[in-house]
Protein backbone atom coordinates (compact mmCIF):
# COMPACT_ATOMS: atom_id res chain seq x y z
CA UNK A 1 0.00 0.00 0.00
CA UNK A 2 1.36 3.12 -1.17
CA UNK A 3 2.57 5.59 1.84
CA UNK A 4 0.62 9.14 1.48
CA UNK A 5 3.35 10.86 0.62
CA UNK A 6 4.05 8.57 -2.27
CA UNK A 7 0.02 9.27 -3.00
CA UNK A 8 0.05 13.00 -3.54
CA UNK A 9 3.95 13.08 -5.70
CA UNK A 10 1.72 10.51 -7.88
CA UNK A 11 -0.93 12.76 -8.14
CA UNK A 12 1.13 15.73 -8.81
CA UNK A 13 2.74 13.75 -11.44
CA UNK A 14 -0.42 13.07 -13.59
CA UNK A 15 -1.76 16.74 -13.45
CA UNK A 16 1.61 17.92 -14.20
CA UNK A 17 1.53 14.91 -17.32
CA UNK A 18 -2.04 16.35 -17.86
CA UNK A 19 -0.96 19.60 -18.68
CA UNK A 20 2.01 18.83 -20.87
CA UNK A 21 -0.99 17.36 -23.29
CA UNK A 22 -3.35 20.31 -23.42
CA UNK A 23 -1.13 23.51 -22.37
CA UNK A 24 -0.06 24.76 -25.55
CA UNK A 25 1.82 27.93 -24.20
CA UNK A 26 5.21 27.07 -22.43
CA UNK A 27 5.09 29.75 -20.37
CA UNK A 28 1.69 29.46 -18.81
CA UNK A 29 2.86 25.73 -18.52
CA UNK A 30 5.25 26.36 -16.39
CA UNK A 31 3.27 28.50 -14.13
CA UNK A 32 0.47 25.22 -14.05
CA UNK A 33 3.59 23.27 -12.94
CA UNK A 34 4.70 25.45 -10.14
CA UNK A 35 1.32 26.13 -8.90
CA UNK A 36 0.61 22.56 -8.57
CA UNK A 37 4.09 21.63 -6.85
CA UNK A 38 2.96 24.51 -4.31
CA UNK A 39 -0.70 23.49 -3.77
CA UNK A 40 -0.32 19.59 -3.83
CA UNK A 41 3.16 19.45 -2.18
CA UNK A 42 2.33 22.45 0.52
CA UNK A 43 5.41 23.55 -0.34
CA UNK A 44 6.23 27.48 0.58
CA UNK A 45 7.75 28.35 -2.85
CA UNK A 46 8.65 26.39 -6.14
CA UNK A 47 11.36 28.37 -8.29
CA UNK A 48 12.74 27.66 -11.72
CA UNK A 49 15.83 29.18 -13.53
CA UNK A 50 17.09 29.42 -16.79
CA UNK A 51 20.88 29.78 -17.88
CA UNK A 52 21.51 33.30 -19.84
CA UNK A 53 24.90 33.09 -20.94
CA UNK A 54 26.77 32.71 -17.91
CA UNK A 55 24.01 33.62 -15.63
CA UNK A 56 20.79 32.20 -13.80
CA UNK A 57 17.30 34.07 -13.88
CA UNK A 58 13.97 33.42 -12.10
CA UNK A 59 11.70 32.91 -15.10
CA UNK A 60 8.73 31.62 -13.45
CA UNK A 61 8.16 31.37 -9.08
CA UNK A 62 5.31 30.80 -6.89
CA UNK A 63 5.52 32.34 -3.51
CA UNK A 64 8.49 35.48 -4.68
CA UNK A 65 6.97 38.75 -5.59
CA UNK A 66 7.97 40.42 -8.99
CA UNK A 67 10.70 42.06 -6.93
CA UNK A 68 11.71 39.22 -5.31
CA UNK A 69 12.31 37.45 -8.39
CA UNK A 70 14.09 40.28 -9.87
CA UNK A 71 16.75 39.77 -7.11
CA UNK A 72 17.48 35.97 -7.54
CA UNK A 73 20.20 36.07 -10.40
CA UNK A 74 23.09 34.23 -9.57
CA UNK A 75 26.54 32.95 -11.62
CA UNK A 76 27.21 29.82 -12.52
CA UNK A 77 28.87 28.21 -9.39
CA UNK A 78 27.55 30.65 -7.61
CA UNK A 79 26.09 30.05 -4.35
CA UNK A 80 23.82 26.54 -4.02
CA UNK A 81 21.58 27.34 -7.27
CA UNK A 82 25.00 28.46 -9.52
CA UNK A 83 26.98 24.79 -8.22
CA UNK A 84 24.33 22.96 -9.00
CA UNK A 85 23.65 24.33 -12.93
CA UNK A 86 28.00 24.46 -13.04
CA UNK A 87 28.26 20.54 -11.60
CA UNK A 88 24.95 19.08 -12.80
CA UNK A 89 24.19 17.36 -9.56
CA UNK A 90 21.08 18.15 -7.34
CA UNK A 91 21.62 19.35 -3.97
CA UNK A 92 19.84 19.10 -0.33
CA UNK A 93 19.77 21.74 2.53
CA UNK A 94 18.38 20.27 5.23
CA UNK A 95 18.74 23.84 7.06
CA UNK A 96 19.15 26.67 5.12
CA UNK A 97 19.82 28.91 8.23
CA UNK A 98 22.87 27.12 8.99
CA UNK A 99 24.37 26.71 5.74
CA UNK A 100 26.68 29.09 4.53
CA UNK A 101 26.91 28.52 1.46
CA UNK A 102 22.57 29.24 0.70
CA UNK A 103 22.85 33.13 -0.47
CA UNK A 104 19.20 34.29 -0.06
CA UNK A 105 19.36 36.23 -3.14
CA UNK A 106 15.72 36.80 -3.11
CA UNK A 107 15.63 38.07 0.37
CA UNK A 108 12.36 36.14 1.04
CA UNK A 109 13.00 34.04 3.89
CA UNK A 110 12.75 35.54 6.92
CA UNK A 111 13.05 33.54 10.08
CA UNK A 112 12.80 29.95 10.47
CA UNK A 113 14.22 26.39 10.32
CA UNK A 114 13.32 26.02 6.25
CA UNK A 115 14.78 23.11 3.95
CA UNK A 116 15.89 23.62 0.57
CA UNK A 117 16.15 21.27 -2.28
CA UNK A 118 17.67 22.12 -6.02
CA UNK A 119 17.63 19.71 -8.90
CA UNK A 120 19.48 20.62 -12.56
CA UNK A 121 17.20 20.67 -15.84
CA UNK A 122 18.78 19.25 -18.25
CA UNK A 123 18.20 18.83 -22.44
CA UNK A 124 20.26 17.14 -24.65
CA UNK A 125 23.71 16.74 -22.12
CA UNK A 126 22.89 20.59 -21.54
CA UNK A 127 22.15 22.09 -18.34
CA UNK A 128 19.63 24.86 -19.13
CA UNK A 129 18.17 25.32 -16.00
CA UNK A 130 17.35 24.69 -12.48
CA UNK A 131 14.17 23.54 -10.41
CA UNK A 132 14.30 24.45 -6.46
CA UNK A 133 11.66 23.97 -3.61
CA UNK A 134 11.33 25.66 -0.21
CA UNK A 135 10.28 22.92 2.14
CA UNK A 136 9.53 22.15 5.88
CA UNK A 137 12.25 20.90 8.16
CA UNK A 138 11.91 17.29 8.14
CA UNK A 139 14.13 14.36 8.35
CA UNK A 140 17.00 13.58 5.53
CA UNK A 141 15.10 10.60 4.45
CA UNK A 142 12.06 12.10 3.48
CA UNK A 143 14.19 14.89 1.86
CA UNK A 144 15.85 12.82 -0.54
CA UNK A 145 12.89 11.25 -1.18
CA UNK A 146 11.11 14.65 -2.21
CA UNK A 147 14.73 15.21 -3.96
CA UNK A 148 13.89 11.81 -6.48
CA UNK A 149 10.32 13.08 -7.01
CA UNK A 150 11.91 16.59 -7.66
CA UNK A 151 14.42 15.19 -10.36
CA UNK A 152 11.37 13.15 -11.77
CA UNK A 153 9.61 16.24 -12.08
CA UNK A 154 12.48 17.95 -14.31
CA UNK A 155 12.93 15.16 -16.39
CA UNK A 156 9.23 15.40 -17.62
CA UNK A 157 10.09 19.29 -17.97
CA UNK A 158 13.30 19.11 -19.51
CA UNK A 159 11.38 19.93 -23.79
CA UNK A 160 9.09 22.44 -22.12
CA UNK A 161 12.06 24.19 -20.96
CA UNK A 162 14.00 23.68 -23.74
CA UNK A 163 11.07 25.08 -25.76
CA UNK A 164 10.67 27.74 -23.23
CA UNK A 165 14.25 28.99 -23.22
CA UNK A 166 14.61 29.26 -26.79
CA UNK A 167 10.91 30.87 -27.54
CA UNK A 168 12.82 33.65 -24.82
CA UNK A 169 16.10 33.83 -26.93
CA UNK A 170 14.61 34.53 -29.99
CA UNK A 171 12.70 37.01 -28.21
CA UNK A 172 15.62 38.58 -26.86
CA UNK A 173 17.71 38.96 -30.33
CA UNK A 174 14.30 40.03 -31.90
CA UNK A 175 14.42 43.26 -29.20
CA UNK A 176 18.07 43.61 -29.57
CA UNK A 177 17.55 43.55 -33.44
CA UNK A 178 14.84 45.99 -33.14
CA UNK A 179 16.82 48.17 -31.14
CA UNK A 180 19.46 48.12 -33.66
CA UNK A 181 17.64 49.30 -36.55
CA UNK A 182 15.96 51.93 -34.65
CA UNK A 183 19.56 53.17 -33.78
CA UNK A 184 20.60 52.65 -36.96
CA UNK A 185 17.25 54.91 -38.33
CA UNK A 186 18.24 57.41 -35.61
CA UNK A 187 21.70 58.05 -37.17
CA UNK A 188 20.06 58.02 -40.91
CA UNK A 189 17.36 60.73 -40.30
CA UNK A 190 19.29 63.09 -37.54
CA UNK A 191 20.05 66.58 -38.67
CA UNK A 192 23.81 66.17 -38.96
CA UNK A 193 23.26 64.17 -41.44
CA UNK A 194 20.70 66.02 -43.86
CA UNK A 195 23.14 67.92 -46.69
CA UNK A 196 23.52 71.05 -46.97
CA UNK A 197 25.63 74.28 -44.59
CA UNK A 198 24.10 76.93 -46.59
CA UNK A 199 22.73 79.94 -43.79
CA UNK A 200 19.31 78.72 -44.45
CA UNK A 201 19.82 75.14 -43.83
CA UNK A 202 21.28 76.04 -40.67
CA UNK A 203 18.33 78.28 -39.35
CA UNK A 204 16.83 74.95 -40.34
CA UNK A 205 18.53 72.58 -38.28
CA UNK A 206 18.32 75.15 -35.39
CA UNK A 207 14.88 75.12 -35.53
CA UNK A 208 14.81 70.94 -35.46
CA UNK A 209 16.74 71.20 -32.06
CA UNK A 210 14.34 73.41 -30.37
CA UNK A 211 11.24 71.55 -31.46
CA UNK A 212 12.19 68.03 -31.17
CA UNK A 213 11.91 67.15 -27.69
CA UNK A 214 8.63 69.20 -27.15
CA UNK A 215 5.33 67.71 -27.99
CA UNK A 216 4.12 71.02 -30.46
CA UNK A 217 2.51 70.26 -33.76
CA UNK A 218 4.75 71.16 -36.78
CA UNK A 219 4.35 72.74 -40.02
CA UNK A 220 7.01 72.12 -43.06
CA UNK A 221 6.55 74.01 -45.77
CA UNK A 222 8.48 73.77 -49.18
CA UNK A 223 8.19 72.90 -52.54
CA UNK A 224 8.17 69.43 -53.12
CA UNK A 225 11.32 67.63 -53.33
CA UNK A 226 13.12 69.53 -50.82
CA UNK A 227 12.64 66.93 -48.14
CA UNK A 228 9.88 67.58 -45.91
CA UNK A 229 9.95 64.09 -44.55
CA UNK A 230 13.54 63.50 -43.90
CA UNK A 231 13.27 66.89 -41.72
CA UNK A 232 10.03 65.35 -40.13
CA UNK A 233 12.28 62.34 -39.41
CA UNK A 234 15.05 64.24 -38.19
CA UNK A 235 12.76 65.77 -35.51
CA UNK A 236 11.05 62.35 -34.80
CA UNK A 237 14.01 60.71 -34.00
CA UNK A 238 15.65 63.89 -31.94
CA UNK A 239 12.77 63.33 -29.57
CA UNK A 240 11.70 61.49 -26.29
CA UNK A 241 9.22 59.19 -29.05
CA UNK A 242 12.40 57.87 -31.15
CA UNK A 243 11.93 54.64 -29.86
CA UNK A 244 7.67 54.81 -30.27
CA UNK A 245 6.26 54.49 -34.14
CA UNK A 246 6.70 57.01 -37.04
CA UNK A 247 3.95 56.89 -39.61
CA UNK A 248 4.04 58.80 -42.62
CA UNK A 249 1.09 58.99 -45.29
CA UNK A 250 0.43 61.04 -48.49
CA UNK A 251 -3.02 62.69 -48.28
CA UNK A 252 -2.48 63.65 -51.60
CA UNK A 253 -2.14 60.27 -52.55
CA UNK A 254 -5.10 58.58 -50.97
CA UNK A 255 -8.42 58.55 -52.96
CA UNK A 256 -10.78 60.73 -51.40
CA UNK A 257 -13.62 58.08 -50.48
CA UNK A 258 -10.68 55.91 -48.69
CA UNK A 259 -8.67 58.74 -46.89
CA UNK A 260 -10.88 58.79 -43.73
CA UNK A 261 -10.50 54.71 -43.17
CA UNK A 262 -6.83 55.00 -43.88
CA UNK A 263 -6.02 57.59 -40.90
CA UNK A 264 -9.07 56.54 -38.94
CA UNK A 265 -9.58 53.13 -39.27
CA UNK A 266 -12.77 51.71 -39.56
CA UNK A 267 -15.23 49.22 -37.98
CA UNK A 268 -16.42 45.58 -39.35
CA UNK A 269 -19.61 46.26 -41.89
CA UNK A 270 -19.20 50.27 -41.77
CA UNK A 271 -18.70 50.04 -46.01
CA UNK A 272 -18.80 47.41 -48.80
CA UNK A 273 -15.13 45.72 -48.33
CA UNK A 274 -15.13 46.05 -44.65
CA UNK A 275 -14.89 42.50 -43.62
CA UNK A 276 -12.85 43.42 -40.21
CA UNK A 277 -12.45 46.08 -38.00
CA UNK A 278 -8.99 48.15 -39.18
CA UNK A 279 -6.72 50.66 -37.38
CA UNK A 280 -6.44 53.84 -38.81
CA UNK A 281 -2.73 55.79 -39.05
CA UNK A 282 -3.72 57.34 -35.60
CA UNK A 283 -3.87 54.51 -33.78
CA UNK A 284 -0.95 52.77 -35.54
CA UNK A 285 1.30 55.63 -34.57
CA UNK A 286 0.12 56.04 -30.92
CA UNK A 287 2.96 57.31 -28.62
CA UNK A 288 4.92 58.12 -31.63
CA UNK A 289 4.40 60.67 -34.67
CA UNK A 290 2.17 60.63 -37.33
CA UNK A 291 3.56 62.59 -40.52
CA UNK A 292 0.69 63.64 -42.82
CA UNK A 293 2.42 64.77 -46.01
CA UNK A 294 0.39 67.46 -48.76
CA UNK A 295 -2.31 68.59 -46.01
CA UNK A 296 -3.21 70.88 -48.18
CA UNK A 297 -5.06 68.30 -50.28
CA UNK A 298 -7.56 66.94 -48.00
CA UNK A 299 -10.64 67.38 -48.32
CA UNK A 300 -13.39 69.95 -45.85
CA UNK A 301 -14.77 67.08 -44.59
CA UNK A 302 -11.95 65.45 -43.33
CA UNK A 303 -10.33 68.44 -41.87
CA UNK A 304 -13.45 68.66 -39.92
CA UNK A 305 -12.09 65.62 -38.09
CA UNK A 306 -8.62 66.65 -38.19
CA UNK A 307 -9.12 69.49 -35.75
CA UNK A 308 -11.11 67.80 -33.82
CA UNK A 309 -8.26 65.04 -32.68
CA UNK A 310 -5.79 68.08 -32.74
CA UNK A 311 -8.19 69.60 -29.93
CA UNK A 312 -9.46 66.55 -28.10
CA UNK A 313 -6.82 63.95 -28.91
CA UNK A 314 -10.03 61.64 -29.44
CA UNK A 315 -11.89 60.13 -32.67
CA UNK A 316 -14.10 57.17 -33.57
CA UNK A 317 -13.21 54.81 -36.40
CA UNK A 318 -15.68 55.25 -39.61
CA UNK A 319 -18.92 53.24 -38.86
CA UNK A 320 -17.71 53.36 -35.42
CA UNK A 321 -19.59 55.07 -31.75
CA UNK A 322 -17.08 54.51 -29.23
CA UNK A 323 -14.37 57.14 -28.90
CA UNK A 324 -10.70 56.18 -29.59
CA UNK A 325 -7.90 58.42 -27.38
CA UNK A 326 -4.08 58.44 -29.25
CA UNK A 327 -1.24 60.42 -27.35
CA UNK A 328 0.18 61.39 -31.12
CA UNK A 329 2.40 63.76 -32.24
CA UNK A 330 1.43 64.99 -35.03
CA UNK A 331 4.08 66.51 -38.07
CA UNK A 332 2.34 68.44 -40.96
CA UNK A 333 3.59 69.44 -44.47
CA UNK A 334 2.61 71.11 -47.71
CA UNK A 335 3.78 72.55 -50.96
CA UNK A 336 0.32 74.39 -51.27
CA UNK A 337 0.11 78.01 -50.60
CA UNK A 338 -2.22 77.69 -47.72
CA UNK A 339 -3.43 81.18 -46.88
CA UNK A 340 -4.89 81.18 -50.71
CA UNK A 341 -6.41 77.83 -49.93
CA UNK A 342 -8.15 79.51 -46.88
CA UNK A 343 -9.38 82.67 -48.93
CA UNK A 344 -10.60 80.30 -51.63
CA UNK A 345 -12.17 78.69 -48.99
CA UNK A 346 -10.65 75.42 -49.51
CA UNK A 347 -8.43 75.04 -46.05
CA UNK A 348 -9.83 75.70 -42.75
CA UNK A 349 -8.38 78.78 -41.07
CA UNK A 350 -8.94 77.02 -37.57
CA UNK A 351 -7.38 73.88 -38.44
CA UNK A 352 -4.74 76.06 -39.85
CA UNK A 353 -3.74 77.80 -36.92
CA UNK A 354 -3.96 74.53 -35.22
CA UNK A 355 -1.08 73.19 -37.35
CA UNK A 356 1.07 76.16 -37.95
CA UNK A 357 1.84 76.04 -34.21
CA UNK A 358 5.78 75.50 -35.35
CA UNK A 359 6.07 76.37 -38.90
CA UNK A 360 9.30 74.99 -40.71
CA UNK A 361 10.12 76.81 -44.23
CA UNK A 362 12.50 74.29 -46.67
CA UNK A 363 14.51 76.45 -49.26
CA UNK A 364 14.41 75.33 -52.83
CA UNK A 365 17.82 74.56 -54.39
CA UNK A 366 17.67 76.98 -56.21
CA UNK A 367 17.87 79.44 -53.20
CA UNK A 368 20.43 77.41 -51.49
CA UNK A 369 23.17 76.79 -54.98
CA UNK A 370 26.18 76.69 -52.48
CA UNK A 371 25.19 73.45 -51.48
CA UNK A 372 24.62 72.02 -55.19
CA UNK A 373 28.29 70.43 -55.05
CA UNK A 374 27.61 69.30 -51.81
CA UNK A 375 24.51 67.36 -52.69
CA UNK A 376 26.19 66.00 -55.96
CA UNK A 377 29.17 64.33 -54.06
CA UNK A 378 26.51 62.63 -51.58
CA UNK A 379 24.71 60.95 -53.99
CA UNK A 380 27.17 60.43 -56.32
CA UNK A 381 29.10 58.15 -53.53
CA UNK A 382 25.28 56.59 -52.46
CA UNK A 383 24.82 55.53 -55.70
CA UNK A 384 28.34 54.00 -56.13
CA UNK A 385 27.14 51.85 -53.65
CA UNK A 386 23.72 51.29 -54.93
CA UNK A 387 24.83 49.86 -58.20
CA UNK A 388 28.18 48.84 -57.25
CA UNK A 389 30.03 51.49 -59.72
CA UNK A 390 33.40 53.41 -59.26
CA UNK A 391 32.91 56.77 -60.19
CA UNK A 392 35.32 58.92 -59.21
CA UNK A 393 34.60 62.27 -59.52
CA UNK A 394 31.87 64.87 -62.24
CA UNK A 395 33.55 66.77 -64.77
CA UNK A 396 33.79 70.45 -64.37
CA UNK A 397 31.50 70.58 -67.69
CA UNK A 398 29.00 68.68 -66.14
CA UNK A 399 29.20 70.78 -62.32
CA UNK A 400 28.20 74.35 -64.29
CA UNK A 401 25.44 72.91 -66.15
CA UNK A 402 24.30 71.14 -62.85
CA UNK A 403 24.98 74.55 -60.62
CA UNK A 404 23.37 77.22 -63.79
CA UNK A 405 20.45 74.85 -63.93
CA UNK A 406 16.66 75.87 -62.18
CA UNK A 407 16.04 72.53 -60.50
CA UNK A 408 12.64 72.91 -60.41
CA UNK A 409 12.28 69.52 -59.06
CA UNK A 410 14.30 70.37 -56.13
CA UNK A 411 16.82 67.97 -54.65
CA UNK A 412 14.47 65.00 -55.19
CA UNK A 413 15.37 66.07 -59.15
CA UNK A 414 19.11 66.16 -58.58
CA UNK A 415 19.35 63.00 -56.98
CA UNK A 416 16.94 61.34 -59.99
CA UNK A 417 19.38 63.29 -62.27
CA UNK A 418 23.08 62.25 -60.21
CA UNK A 419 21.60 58.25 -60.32
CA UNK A 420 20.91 58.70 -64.01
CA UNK A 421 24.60 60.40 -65.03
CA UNK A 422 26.28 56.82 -62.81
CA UNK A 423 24.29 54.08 -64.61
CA UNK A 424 25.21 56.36 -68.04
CA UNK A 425 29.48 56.79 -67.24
CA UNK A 426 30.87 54.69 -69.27
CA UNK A 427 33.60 55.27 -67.15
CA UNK A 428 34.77 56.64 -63.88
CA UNK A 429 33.90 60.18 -64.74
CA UNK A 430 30.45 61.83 -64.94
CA UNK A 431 30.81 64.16 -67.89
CA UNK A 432 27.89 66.53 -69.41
CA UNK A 433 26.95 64.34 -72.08
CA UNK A 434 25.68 61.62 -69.33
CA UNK A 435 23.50 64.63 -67.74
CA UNK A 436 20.12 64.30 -68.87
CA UNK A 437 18.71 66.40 -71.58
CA UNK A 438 16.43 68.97 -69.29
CA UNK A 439 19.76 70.45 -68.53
CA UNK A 440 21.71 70.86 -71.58
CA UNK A 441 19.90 73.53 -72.55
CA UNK A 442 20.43 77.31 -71.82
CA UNK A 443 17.13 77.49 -71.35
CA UNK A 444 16.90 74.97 -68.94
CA UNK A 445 19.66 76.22 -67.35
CA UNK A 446 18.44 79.79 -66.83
CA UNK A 447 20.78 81.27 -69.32
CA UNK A 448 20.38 83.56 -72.16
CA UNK A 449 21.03 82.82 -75.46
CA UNK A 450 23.92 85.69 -76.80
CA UNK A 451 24.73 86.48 -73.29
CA UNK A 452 28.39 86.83 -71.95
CA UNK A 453 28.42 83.42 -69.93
CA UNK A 454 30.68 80.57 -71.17
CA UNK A 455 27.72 78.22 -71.19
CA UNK A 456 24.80 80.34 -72.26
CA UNK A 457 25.07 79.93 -75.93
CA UNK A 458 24.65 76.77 -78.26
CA UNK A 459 28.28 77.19 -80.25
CA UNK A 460 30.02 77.43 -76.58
CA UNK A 461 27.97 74.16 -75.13
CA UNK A 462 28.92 72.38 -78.22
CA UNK A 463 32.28 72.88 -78.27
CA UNK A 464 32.48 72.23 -74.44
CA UNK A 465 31.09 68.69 -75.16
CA UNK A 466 33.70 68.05 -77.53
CA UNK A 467 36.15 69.11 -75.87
CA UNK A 468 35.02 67.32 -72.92
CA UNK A 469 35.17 64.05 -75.38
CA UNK A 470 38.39 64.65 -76.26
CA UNK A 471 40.12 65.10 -73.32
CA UNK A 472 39.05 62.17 -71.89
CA UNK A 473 39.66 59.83 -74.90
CA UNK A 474 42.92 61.26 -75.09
CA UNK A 475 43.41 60.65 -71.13
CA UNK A 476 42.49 57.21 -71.78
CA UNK A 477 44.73 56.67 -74.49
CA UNK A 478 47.51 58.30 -72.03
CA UNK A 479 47.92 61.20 -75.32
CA UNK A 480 48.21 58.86 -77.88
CA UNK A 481 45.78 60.90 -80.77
CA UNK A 482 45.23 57.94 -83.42
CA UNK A 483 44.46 55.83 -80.06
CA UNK A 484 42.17 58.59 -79.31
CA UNK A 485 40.63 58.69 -82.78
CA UNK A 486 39.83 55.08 -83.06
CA UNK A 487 37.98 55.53 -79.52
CA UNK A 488 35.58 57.90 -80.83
CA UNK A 489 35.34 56.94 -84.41
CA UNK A 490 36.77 59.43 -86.67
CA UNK A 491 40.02 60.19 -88.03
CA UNK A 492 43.24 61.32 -86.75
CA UNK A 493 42.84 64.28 -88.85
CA UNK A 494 40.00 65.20 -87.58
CA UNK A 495 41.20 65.07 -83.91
CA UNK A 496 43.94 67.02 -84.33
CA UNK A 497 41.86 69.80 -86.69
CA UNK A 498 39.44 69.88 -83.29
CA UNK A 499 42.95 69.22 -80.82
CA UNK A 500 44.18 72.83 -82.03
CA UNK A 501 40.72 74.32 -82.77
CA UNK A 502 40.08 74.32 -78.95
CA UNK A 503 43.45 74.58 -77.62
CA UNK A 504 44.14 71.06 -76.24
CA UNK A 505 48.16 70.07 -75.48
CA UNK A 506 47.99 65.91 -75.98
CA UNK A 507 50.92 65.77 -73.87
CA UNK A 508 49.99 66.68 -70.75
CA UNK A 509 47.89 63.31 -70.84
CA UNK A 510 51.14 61.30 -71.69
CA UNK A 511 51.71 60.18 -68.33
């Protein structure tokens, strides 16, 4: 006849079996495990550990408060828990009070004769783990026989833990990951590393460091391409929400009839298509910023709403009742001329004032040529290392038609045209002819035809792209002329009619 003792580890045994069949979530198992050890045992607390590194942690406990468990790290060897994951072999203190060698990491016994007993988890000739028991004084046999049922018991929990341990790795490099590349978007999008020193850049980046770490609605305006966003970023990641969402949407890109659902979200049934309840950009960007790009463009109705989160910080999804709160910051930016918009009637003044709380103004390039070169030399070494290319350097040809020319596109143009000229080199030098054709104009370039500028007339342009040509056939043929010829398919007599026509000296390339 079993002894009662024998009865309830038995017992234990099958719930604990029980719910290693239906408990599909390790970590709730383990808290099933532990609560049963406690109740059926009448034990005064059940602990287990898992090895980090070199390290033991208290991932789940009954009878330790969150701050108790908090406390109980210990190194491997360290203390009764540490020998026993460094030596694999379990352990009994019949007297924790008296043993000096029992740290009380956990500072949660207080007084009291108190037994403890420690048993290694082990998976695959690993120890990942430990399981420990507080428990009664009572005599060494019946220890070591709660010891066997306590080895029993990790056994059977040895793949749970395994599981368990590696579902809390993978968590671990995700965060670490995720921290990384939020870093790594925190360098990309700070203000040091926008282009351009020109005076008005500078009020620019002044003004980024005196919003950023307030929580004031902001207002870039610019023409488009002169990168509203990366500025929005800039701030966004200067502030206490860089590690919280930034969401960015196009108004002007967003039909009409959908806008509202995109940054509100909308409920299950509210339209044809609705088949689930959806978060709007509001919600997805809660405790972050939201960036809404071309405000200008929405439409009445939806400004209606707009001011009304900007006063209340509340909304309800489309088809929706129930009010939604967001803590968003919110960054705003347009290439309209919105006071025009307001006396057409088309913008809200209220909703305006409500955003213009922090205006931003972007120069075009145009207004800001010093930092042409600048700009040229950043893309031109991104886009080496886009398309894997060696270009080393833009012909001085090529720099005054790029630093005469309008840019109405802004920099989002020059970086369109600086990707173009590096798939076009045929070799390591961007020259004019690689420029697109926008710009090899004069009137593209702003110039007047006649006028006293060395690239404002066709004959001058024309005889710079030759020249251009023939320099750097002849540099590639180190001044050999017929070599030179061949390259561009003519004549040697030709060459050297054009050599002396525009003044070229062949042997200054000989070496």
């Amino acid at each position: 006849m079993l002894l009662s003792t024998e009865k309830v580890q038995l017992k234990a045994i099958h719930q604990i079996s029980h719910s290693l069949l239906h408990q599909r979530d390790v970590s709730s198992l383990l808290g099933e495990v532990l609560d049963i050890l406690q109740n059926e045992m009448k034990l005064k607390r059940a602990t287990l550990t898992l090895k980090r590194e070199e390290c033991l942690v208290i991932e789940a406990s009954k009878g330790l408060s969150k701050n108790e468990m908090k406390r109980g790290r210990y190194m491997i060897g360290e203390g009764i828990t540490g020998k026993v994951a460094q030596t694999g072999k379990s352990k009994v203190i019949p007297d924790i009070s008296s043993d000096p060698g029992f740290l009380d990491r956990t500072k949660a016994r207080k007084s009291g004769r108190c037994a403890f007993i420690c048993v290694p988890i082990a998976f695959k000739g690993e120890i990942i783990g430990t399981l420990s028991i507080d428990h009664p004084s009572a005599g060494k046999a019946h220890l070591y026989r709660m010891l066997g049922f306590l080895e029993t018991i990790a056994n059977i929990l040895a793949d749970a833990v395994a599981t368990f341990r590696e579902e809390q790795n993978e968590k671990l490099l995700l965060e670490q990951e995720n921290l990384r590349l939020r870093r790594e978007l925190g360098n990309r999008f700070k203000p040091g590393n926008i282009v351009g020193n020109c005076g008005a850049m500078q009020s620019v980046y002044g003004m980024i460091a005196q919003v950023a770490d307030s929580t004031a609605t902001v207002l870039i305006r610019g023409e488009s391409g002169t990168g509203k966003e990366l500025v929005a970023k800039a701030i966004h990641y200067a502030s206490l929400r860089k590690d919280a969402p930034f969401v960015a949407v196009n108004c002007a890109a967003l039909p009409e009839n959908l806008i509202e659902s995109e940054l509100f979200g909308h409920e299950k049934g509210s339209f044809t298509g609705a088949s689930s309840q959806r978060k709007g950009r509001f919600e997805l960007a809660n405790g972050g910023t939201l960036f809404l790009d071309e405000i200008g463009d929405v439409s009445l109705p939806v400004q209606v709403r707009l001011l009304r989160i900007l006063q209340e910080r509340k909304f309800e999804r489309v088809g929706g009742t129930e009010p939604v709160s967001v803590n968003v910051r919110v960054i705003a930016a347009t290439s309209r001329d919105l006071e025009k918009f307001i006396e057409g009637r088309k913008f809200r003044e209220d909703l305006f004032y409500r955003l213009n709380v922090f205006p931003i103004h972007l120069p075009a390039l145009r207004e800001r040529k010093s930092d042409i070169v600048t700009l040229m030399d950043h893309f031109l070494e991104k886009y080496n290392k886009t398309h894997n290319r060696s270009i080393k350097r833009i012909s001085t040809p090529a720099i005054n038609m790029m630093t005469s020319y309008h840019w109405p596109g802004n920099v989002r143009e020059l970086e369109s045209c600086i990707e173009r000229a590096v798939l076009m080199s045929t070799n390591n030098v961007i020259s004019a002819y690689d420029l697109p054709p926008s710009l090899q104009t004069a009137q593209a370039t702003g110039t007047v035809l006649g006028s006293d500028r060395s690239d404002a007339d066709f004959t001058t342009m024309v005889r710079s792209f030759e020249r251009e040509m023939i320099v750097q056939a002849l540099k590639n043929s180190r001044g050999n002329v017929a070599a030179a010829a061949r390259s561009l398919g003519t004549t040697k007599r030709i060459i050297h009619y054009k050599i002396s026509n525009l003044n070229i000296k062949p042997e200054i390339y000989k070496s």
